[in-house]
N, C-alpha and C. Protein backbone atom coordinates (compact mmCIF):
# COMPACT_ATOMS: atom_id res chain seq x y z
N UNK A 1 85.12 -105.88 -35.29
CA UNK A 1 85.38 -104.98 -36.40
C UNK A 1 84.14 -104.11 -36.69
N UNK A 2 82.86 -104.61 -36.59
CA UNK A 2 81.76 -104.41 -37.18
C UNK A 2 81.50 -102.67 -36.11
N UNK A 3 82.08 -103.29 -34.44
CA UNK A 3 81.77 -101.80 -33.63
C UNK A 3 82.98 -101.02 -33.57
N UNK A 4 83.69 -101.49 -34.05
CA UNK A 4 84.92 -100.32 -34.31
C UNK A 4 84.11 -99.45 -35.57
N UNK A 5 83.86 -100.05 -36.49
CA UNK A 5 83.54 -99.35 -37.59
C UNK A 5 82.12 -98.28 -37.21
N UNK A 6 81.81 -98.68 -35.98
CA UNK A 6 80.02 -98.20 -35.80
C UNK A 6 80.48 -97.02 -34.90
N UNK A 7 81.88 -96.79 -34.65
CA UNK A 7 82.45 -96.59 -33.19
C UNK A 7 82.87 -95.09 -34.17
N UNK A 8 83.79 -94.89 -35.20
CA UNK A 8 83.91 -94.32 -36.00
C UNK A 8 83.05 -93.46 -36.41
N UNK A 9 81.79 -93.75 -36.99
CA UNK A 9 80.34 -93.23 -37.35
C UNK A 9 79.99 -92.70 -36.58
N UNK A 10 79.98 -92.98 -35.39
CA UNK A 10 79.33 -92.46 -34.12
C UNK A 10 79.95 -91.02 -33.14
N UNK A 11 81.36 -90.92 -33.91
CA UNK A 11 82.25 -89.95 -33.20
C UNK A 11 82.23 -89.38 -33.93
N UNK A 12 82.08 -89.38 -35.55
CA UNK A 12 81.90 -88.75 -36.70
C UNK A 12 80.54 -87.61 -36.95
N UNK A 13 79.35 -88.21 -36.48
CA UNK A 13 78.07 -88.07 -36.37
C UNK A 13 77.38 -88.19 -35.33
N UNK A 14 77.05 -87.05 -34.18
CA UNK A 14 76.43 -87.35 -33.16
C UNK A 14 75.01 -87.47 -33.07
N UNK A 15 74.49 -86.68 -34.63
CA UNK A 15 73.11 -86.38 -34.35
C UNK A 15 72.37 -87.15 -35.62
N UNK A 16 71.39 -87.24 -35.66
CA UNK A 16 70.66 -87.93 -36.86
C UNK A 16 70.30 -89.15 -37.05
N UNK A 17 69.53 -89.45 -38.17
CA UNK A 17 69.16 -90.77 -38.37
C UNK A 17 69.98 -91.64 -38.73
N UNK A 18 71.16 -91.24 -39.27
CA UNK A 18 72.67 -92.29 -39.49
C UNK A 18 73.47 -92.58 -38.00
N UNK A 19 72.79 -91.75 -37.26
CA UNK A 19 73.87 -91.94 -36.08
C UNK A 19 73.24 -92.58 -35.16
N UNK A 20 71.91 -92.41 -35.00
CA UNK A 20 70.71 -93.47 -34.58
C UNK A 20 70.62 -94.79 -34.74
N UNK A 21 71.01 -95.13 -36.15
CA UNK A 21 70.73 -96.49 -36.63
C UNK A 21 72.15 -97.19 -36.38
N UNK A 22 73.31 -96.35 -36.36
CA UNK A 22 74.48 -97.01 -35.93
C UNK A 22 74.20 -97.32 -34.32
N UNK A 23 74.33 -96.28 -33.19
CA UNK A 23 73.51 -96.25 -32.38
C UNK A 23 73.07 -97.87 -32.07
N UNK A 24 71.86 -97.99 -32.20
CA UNK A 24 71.19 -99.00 -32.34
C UNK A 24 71.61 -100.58 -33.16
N UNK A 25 71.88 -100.38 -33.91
CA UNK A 25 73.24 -101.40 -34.09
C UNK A 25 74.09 -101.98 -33.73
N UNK A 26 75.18 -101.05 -33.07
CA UNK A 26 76.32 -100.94 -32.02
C UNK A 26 75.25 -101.73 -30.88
N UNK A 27 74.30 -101.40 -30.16
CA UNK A 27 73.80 -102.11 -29.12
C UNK A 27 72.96 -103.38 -29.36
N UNK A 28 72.90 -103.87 -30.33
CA UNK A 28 72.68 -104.83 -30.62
C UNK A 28 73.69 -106.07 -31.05
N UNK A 29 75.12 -105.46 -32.02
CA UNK A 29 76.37 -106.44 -31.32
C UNK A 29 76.64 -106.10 -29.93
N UNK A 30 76.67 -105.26 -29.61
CA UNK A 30 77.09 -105.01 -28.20
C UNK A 30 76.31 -106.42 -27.60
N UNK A 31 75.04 -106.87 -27.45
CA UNK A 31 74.33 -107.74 -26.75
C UNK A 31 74.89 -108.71 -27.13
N UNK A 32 75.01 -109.16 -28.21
CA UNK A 32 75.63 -110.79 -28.42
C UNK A 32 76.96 -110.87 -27.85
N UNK A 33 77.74 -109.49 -28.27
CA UNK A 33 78.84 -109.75 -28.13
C UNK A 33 79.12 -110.40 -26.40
N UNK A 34 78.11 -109.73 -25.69
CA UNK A 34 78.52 -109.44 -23.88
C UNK A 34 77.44 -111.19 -23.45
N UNK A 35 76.93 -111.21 -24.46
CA UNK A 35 76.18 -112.85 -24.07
C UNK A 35 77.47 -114.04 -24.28
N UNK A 36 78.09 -114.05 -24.70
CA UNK A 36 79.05 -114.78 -25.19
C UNK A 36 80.60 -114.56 -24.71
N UNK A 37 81.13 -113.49 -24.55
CA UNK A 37 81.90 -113.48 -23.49
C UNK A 37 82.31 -112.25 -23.27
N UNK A 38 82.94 -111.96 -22.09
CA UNK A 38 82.95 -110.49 -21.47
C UNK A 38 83.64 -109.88 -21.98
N UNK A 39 83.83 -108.69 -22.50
CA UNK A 39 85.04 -108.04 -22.75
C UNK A 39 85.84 -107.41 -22.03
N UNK A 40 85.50 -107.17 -20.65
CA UNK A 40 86.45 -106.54 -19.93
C UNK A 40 87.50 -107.76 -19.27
N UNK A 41 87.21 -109.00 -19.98
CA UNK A 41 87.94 -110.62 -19.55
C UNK A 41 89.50 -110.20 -20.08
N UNK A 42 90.52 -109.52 -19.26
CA UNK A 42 91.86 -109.70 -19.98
C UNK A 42 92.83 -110.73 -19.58
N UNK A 43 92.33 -110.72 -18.80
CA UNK A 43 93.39 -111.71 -17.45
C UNK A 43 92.47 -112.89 -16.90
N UNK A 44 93.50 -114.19 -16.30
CA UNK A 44 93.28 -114.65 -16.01
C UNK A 44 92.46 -114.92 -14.60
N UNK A 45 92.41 -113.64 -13.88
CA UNK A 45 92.01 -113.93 -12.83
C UNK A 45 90.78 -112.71 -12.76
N UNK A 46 90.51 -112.16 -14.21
CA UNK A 46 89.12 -111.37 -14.36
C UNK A 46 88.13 -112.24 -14.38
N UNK A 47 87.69 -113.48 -14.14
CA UNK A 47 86.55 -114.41 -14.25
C UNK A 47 85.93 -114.05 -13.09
N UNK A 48 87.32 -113.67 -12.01
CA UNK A 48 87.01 -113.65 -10.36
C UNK A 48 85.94 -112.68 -10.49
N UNK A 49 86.23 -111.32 -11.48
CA UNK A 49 85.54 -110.24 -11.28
C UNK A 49 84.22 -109.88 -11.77
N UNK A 50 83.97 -110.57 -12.94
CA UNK A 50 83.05 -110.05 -14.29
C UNK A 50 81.80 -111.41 -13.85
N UNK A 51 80.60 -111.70 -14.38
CA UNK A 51 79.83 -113.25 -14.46
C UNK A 51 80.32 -113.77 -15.59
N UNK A 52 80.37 -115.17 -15.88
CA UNK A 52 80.68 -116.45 -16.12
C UNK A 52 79.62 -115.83 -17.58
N UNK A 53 80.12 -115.91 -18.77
CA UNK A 53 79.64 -115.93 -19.82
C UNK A 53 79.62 -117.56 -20.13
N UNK A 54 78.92 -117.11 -22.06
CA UNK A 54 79.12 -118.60 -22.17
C UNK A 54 79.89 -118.92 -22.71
N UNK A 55 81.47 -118.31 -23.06
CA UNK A 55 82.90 -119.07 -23.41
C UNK A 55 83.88 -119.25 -22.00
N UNK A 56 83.43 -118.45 -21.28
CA UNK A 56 84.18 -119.25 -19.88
C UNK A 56 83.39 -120.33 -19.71
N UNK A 57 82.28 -120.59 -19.90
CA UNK A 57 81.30 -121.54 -19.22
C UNK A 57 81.69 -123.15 -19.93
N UNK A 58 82.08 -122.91 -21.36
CA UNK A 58 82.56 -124.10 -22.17
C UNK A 58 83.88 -123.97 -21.90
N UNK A 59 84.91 -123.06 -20.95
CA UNK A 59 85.97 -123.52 -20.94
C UNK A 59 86.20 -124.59 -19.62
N UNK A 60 85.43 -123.87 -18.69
CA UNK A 60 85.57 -124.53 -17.29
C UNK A 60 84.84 -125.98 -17.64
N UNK A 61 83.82 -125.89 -18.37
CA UNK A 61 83.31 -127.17 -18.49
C UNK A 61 84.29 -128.55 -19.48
N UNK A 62 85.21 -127.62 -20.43
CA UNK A 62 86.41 -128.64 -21.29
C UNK A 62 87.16 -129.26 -19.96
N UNK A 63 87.75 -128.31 -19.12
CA UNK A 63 88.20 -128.42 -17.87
C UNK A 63 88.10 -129.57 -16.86
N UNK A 64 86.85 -129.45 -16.57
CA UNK A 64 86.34 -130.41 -15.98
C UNK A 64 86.27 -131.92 -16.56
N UNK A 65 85.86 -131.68 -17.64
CA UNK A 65 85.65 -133.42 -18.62
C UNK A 65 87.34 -133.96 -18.97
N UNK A 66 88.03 -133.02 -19.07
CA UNK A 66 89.56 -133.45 -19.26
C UNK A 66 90.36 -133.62 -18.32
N UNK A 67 89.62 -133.07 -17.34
CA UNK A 67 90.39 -133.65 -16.00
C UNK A 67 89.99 -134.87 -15.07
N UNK A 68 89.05 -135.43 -15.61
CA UNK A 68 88.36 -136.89 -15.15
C UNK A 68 88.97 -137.81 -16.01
N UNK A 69 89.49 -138.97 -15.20
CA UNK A 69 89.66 -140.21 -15.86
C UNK A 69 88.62 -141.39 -17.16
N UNK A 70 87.37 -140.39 -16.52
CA UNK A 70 86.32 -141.21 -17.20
C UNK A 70 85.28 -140.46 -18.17
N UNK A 71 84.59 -140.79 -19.04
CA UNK A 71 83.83 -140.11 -19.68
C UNK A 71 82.75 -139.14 -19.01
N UNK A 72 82.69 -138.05 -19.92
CA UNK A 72 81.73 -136.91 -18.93
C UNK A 72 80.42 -137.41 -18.27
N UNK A 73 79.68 -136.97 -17.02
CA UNK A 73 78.87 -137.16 -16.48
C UNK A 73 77.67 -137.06 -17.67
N UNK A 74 76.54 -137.29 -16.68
CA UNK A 74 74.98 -136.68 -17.31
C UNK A 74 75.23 -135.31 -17.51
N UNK A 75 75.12 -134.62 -15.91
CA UNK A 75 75.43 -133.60 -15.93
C UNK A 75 75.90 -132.34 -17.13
N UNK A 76 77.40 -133.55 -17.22
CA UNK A 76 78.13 -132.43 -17.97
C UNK A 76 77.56 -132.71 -19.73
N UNK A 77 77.01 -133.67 -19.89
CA UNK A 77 76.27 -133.59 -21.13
C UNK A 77 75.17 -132.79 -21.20
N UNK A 78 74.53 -132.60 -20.53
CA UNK A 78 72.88 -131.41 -20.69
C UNK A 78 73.81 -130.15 -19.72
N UNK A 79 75.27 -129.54 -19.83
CA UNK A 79 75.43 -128.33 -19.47
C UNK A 79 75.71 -128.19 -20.62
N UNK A 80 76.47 -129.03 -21.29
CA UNK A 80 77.35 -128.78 -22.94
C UNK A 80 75.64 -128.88 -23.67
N UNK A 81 74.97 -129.40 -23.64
CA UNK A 81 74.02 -129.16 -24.56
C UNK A 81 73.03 -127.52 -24.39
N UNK A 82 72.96 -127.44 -23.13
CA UNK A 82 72.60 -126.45 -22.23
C UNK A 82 73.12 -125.11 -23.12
N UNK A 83 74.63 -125.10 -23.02
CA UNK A 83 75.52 -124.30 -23.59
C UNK A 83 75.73 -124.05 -24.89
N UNK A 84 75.47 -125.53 -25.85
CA UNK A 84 75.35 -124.97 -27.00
C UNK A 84 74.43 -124.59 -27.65
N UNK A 85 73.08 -124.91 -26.86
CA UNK A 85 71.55 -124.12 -27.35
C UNK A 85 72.15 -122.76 -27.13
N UNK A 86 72.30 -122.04 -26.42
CA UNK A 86 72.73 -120.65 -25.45
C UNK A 86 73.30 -120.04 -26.98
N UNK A 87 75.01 -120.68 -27.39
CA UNK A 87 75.63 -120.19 -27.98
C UNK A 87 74.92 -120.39 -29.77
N UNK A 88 74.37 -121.01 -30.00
CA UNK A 88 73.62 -121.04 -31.11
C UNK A 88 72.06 -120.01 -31.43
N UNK A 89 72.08 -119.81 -30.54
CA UNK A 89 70.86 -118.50 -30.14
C UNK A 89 71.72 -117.29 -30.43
N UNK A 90 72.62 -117.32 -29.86
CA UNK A 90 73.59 -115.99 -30.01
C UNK A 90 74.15 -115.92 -31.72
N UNK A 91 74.58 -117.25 -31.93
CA UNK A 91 75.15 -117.40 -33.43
C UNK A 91 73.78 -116.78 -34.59
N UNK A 92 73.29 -117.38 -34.05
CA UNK A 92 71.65 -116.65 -35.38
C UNK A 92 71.44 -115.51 -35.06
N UNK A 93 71.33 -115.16 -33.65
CA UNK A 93 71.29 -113.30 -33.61
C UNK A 93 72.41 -112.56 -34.29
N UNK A 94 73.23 -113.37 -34.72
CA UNK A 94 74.63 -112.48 -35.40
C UNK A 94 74.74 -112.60 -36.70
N UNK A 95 74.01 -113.48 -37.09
CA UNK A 95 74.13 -114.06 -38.56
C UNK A 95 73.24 -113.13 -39.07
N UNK A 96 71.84 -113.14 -38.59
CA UNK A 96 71.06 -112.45 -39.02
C UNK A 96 71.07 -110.81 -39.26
N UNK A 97 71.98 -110.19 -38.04
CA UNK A 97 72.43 -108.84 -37.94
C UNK A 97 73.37 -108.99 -39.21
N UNK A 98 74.19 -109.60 -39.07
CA UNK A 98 75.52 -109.30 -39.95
C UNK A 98 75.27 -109.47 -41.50
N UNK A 99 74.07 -110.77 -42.01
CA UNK A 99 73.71 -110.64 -43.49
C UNK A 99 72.47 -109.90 -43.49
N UNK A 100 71.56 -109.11 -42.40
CA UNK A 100 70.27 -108.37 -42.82
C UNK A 100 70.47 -106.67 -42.52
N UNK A 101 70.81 -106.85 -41.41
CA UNK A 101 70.76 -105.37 -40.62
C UNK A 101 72.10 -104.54 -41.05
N UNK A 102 73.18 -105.11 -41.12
CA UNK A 102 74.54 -104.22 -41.01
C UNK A 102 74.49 -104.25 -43.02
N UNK A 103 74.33 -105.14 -43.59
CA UNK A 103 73.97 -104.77 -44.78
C UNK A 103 72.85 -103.53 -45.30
N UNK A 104 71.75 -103.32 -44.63
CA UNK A 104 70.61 -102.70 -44.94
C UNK A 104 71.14 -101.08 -44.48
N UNK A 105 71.88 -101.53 -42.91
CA UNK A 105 72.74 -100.06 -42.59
C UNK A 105 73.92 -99.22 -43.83
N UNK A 106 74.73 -100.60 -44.21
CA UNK A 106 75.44 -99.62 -45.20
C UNK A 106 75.37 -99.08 -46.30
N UNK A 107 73.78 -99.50 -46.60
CA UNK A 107 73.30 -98.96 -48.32
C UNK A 107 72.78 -97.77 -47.94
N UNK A 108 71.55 -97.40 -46.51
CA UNK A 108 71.41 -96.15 -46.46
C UNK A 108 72.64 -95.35 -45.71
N UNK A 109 73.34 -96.00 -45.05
CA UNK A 109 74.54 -94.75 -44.82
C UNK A 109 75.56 -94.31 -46.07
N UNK A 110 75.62 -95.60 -46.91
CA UNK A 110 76.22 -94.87 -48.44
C UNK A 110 75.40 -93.70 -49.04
N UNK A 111 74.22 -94.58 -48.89
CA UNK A 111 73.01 -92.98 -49.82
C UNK A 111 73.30 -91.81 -49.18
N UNK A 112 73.17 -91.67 -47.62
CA UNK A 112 72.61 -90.52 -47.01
C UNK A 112 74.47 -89.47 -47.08
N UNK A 113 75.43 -90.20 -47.16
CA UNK A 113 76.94 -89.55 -47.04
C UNK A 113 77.15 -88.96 -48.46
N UNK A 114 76.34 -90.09 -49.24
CA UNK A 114 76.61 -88.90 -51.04
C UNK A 114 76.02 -87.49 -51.63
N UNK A 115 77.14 -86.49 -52.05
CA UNK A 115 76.47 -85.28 -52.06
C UNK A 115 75.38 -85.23 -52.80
């Protein structure tokens, strides 16, 4: 929602410091978003095409542990831990954008849009 809305601004405003900071914004969800899983993933057989993010990476790995008779390996315990350091790195880069940066963006893009 956050780059639809930046997506808007940006077709709205090509030039300036509002369109800069969206700009720059937009590529900064853009990064979490593409760390975490692909977006061009529609289909089932786009994994073939795109790299292994890290929500395919916890799916193939559910996969694997549910398809064994027996409790998960070593292995598959330090990939799941592996994976959720990964995805918790990504979670604070978003938290932090979404309560510091995209807040701080919409007080000066309110100021700078009022006559």
């Amino acid at each position: 929602a956050l780059r639809e809305r930046l997506a808007k601004i940006l077709k709205n405003s090509s030039a300036g410091n509002e369109a800069g900071n969206a700009r720059s914004l937009d590529e900064k969800a853009a990064d979490i978003e593409n760390a975490i899983y692909e977006p061009n993933d529609m289909a089932p057989e786009d994994i073939h095409n795109y790299p292994a993010k890290i929500r395919v990476k916890l799916i193939t790995l559910e996969h694997a542990v549910d398809s064994a008779d027996t409790g998960p390996t070593p292995q598959e315990h330090e990939l799941f831990q592996t994976l959720s350091e990964e995805l918790k790195t990504q979670l604070s880069r978003w938290k932090e954008l979404s309560e510091t940066q995209v807040p701080a963006f919409e007080k000066t893009s309110t100021a700078q849009t009022k006559p």
